[in-house]
PDB file of N, CA and C in Angstrom:
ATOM      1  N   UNK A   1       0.854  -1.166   0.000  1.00  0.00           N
ATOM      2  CA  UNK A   1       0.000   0.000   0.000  1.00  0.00           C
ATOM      3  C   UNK A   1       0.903   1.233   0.000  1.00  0.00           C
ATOM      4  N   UNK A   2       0.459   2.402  -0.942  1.00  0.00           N
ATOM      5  CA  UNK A   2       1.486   3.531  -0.821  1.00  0.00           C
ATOM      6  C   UNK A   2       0.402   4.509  -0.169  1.00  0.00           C
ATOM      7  N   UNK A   3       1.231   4.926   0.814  1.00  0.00           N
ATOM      8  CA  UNK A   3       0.628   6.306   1.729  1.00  0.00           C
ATOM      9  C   UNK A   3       0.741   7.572   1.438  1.00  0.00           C
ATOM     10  N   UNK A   4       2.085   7.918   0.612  1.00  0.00           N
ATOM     11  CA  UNK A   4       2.750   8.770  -0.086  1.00  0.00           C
ATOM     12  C   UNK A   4       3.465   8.964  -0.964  1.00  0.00           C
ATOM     13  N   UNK A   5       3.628   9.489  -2.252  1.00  0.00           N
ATOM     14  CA  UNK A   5       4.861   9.994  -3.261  1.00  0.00           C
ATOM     15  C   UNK A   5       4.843  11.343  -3.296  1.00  0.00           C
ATOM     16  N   UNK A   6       6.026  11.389  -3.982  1.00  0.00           N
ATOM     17  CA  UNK A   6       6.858  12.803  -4.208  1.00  0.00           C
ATOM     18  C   UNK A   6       7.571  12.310  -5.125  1.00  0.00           C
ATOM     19  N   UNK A   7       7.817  13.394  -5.963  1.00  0.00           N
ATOM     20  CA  UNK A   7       8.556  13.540  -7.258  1.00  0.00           C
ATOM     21  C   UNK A   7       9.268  14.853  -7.422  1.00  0.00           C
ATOM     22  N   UNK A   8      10.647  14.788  -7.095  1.00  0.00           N
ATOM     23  CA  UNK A   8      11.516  15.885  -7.078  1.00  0.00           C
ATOM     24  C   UNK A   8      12.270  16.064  -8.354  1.00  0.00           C
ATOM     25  N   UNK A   9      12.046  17.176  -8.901  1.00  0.00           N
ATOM     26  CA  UNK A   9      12.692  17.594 -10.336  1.00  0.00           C
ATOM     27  C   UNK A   9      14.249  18.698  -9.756  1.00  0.00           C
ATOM     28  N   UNK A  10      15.514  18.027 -10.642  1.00  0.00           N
ATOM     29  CA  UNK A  10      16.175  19.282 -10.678  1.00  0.00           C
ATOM     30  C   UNK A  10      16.137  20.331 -12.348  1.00  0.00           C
ATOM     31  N   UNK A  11      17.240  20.904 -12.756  1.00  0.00           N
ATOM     32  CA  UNK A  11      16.960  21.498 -13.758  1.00  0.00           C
ATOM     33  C   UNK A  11      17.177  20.538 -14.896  1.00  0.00           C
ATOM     34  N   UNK A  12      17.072  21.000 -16.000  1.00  0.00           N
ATOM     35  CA  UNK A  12      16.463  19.977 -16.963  1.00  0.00           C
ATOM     36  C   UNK A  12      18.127  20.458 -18.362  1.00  0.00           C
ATOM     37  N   UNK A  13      18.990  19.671 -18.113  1.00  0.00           N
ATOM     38  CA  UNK A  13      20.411  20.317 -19.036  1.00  0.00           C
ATOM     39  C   UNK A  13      19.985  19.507 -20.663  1.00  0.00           C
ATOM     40  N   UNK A  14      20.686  20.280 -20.932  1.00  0.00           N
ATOM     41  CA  UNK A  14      20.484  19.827 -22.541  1.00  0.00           C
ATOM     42  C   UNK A  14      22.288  19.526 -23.424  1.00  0.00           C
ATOM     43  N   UNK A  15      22.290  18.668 -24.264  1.00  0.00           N
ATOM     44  CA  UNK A  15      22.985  18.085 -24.556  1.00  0.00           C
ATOM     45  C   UNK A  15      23.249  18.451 -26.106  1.00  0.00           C
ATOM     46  N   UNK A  16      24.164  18.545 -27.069  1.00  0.00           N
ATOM     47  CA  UNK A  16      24.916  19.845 -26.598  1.00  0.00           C
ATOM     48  C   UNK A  16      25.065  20.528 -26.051  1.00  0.00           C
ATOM     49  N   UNK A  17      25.180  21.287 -24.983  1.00  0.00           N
ATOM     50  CA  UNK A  17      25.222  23.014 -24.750  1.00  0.00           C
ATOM     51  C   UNK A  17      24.467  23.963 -25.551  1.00  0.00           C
ATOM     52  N   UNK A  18      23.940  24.638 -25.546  1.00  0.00           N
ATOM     53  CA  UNK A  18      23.156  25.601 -26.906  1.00  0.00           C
ATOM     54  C   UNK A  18      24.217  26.832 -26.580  1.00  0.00           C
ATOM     55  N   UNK A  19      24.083  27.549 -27.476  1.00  0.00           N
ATOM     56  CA  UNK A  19      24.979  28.980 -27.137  1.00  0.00           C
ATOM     57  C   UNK A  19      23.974  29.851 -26.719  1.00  0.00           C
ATOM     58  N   UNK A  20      24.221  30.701 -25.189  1.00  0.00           N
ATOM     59  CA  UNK A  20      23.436  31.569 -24.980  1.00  0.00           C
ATOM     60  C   UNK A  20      22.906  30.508 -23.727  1.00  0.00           C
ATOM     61  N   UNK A  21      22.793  29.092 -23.383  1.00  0.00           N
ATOM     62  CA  UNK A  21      22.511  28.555 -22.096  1.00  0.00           C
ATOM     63  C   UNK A  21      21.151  27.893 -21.891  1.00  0.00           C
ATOM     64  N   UNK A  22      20.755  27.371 -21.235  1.00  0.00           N
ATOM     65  CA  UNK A  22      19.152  27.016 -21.422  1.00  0.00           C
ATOM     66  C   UNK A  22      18.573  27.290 -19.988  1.00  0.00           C
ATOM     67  N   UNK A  23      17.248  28.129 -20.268  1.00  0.00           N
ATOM     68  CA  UNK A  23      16.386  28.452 -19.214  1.00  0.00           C
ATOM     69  C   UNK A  23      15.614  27.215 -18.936  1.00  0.00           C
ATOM     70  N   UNK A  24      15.798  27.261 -17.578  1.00  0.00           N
ATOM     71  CA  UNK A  24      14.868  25.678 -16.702  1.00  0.00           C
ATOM     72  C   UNK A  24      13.770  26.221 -15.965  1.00  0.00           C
ATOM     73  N   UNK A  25      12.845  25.986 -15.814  1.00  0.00           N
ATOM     74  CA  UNK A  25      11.903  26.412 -14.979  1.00  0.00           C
ATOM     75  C   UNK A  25      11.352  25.028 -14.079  1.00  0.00           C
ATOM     76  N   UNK A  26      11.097  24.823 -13.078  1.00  0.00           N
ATOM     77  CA  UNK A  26      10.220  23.447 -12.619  1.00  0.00           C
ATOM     78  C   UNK A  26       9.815  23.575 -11.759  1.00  0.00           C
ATOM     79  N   UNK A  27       8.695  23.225 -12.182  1.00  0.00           N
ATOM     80  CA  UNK A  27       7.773  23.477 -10.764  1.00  0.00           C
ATOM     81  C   UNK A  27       7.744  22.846  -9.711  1.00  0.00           C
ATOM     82  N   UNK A  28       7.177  23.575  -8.559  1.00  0.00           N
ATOM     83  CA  UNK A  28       7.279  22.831  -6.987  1.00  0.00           C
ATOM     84  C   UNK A  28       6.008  22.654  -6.146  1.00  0.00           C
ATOM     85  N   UNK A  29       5.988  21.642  -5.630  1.00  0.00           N
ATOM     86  CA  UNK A  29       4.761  21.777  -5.254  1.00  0.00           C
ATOM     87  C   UNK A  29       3.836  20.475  -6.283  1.00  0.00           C
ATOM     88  N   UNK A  30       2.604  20.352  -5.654  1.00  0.00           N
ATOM     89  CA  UNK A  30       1.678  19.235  -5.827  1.00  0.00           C
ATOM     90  C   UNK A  30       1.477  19.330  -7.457  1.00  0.00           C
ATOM     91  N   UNK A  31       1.468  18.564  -8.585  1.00  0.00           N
ATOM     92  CA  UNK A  31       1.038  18.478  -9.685  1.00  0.00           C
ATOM     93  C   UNK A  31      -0.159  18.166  -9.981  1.00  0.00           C
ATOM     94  N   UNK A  32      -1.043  18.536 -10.348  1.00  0.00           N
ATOM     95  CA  UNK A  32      -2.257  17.812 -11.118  1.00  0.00           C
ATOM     96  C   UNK A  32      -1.869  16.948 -12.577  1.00  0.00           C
ATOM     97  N   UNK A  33      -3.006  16.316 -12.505  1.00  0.00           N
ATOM     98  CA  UNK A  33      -2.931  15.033 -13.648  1.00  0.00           C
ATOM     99  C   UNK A  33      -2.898  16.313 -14.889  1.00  0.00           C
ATOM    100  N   UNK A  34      -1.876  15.908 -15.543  1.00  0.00           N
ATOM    101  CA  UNK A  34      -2.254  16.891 -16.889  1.00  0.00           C
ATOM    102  C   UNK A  34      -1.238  18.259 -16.910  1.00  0.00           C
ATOM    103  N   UNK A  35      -1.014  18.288 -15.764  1.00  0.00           N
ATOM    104  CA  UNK A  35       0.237  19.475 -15.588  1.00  0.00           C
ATOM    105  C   UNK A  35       1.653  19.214 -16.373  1.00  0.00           C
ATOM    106  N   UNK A  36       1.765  20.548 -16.093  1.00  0.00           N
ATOM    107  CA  UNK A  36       3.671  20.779 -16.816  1.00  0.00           C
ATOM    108  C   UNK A  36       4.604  20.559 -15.412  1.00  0.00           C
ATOM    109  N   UNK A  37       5.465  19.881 -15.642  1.00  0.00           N
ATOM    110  CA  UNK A  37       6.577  19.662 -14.638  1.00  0.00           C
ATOM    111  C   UNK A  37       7.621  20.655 -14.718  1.00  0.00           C
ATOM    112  N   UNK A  38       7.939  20.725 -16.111  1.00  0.00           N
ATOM    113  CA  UNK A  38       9.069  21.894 -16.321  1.00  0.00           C
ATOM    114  C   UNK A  38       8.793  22.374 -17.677  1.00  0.00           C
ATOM    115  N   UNK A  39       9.765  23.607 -17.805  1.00  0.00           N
ATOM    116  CA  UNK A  39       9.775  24.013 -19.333  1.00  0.00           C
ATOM    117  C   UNK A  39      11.257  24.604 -19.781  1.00  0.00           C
ATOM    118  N   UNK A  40      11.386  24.475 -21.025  1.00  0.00           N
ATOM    119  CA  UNK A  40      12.902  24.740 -20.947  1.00  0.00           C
ATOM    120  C   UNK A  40      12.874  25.054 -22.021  1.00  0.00           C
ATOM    121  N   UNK A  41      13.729  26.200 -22.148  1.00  0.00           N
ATOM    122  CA  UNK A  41      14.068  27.101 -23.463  1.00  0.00           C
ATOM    123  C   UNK A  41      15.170  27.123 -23.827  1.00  0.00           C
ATOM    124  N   UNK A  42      15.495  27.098 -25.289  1.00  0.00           N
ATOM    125  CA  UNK A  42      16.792  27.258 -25.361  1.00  0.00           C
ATOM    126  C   UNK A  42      16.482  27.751 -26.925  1.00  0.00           C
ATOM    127  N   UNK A  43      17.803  28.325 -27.277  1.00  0.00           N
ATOM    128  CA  UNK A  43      18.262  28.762 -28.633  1.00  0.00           C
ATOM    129  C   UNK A  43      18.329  27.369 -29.590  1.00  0.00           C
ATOM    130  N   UNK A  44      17.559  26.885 -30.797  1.00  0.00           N
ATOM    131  CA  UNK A  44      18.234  25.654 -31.399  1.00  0.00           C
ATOM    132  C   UNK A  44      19.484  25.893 -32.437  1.00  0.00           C
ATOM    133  N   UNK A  45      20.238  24.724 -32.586  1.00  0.00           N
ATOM    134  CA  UNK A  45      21.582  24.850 -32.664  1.00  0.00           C
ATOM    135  C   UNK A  45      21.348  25.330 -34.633  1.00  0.00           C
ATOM    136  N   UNK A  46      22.003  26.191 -35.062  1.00  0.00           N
ATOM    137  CA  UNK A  46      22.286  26.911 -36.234  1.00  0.00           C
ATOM    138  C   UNK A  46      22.060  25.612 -37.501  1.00  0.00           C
ATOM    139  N   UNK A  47      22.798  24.374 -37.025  1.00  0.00           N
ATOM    140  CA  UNK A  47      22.864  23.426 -38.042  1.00  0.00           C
ATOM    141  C   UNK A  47      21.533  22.711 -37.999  1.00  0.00           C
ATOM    142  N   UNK A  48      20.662  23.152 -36.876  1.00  0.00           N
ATOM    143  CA  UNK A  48      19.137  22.117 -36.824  1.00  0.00           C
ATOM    144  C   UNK A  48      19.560  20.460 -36.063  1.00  0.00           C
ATOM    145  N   UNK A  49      20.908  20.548 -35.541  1.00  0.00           N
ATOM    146  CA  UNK A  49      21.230  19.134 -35.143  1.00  0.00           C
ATOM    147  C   UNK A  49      20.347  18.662 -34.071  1.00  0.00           C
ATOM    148  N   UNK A  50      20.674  16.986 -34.056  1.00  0.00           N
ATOM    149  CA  UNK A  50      19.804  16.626 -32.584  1.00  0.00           C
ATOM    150  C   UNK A  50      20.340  17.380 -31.913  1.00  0.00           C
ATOM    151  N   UNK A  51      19.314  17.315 -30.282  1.00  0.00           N
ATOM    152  CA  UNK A  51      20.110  17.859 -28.879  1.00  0.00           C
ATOM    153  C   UNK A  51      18.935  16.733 -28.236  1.00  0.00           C
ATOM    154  N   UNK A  52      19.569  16.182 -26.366  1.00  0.00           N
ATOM    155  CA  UNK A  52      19.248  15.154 -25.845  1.00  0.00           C
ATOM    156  C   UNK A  52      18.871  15.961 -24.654  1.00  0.00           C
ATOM    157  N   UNK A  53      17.585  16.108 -24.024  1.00  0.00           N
ATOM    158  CA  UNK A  53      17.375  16.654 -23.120  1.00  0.00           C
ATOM    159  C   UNK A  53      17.426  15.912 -21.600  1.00  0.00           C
ATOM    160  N   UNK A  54      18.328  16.237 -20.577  1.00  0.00           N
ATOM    161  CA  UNK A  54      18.175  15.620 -19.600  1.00  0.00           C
ATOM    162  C   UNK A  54      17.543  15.696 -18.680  1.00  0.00           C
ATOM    163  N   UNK A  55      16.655  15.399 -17.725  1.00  0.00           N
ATOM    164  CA  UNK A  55      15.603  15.841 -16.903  1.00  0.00           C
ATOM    165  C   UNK A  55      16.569  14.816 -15.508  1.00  0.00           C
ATOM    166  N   UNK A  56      16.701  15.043 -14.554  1.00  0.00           N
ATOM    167  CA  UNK A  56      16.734  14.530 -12.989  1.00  0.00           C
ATOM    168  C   UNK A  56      15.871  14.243 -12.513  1.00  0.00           C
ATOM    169  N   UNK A  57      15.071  13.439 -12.249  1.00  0.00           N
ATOM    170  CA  UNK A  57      13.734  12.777 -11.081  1.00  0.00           C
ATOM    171  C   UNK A  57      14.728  12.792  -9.958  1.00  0.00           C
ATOM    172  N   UNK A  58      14.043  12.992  -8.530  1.00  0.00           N
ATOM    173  CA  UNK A  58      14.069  11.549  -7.695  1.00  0.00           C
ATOM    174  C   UNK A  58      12.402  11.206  -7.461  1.00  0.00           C
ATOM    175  N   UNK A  59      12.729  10.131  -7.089  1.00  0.00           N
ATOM    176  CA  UNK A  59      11.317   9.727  -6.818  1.00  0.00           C
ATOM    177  C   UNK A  59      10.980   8.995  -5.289  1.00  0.00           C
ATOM    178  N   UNK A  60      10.068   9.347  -4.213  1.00  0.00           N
ATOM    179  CA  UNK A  60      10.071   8.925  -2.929  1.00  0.00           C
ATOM    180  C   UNK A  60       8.905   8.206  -2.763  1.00  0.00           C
TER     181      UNK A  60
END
């Protein structure tokens, strides 16, 4: 039986590097079904290449 979870986000890095850095935002606090966890902006890279976004959970 689970009594409780939590789901802790850190910032969300991106792979390349973009030039100019990437804005993380994540939210804190209780989520609803259907919510945004984070959002993240960045410049895309000049050539249109992939980039691999990394996100951190923990999970309790």
């Amino acid at each position: 039986m689970v009594a409780n979870n939590a789901v802790r986000m850190a910032e969300v890095r991106v792979s390349p590097a973009p030039p100019g850095g990437v804005k993380s935002n994540v939210y804190e606090g209780i989520v609803e079904a259907g919510g945004v966890l984070a959002r993240v902006e960045f410049a895309r890279p000049a050539d249109r290449g992939a980039v691999d976004l990394m996100p951190v959970f923990a999970f309790e």
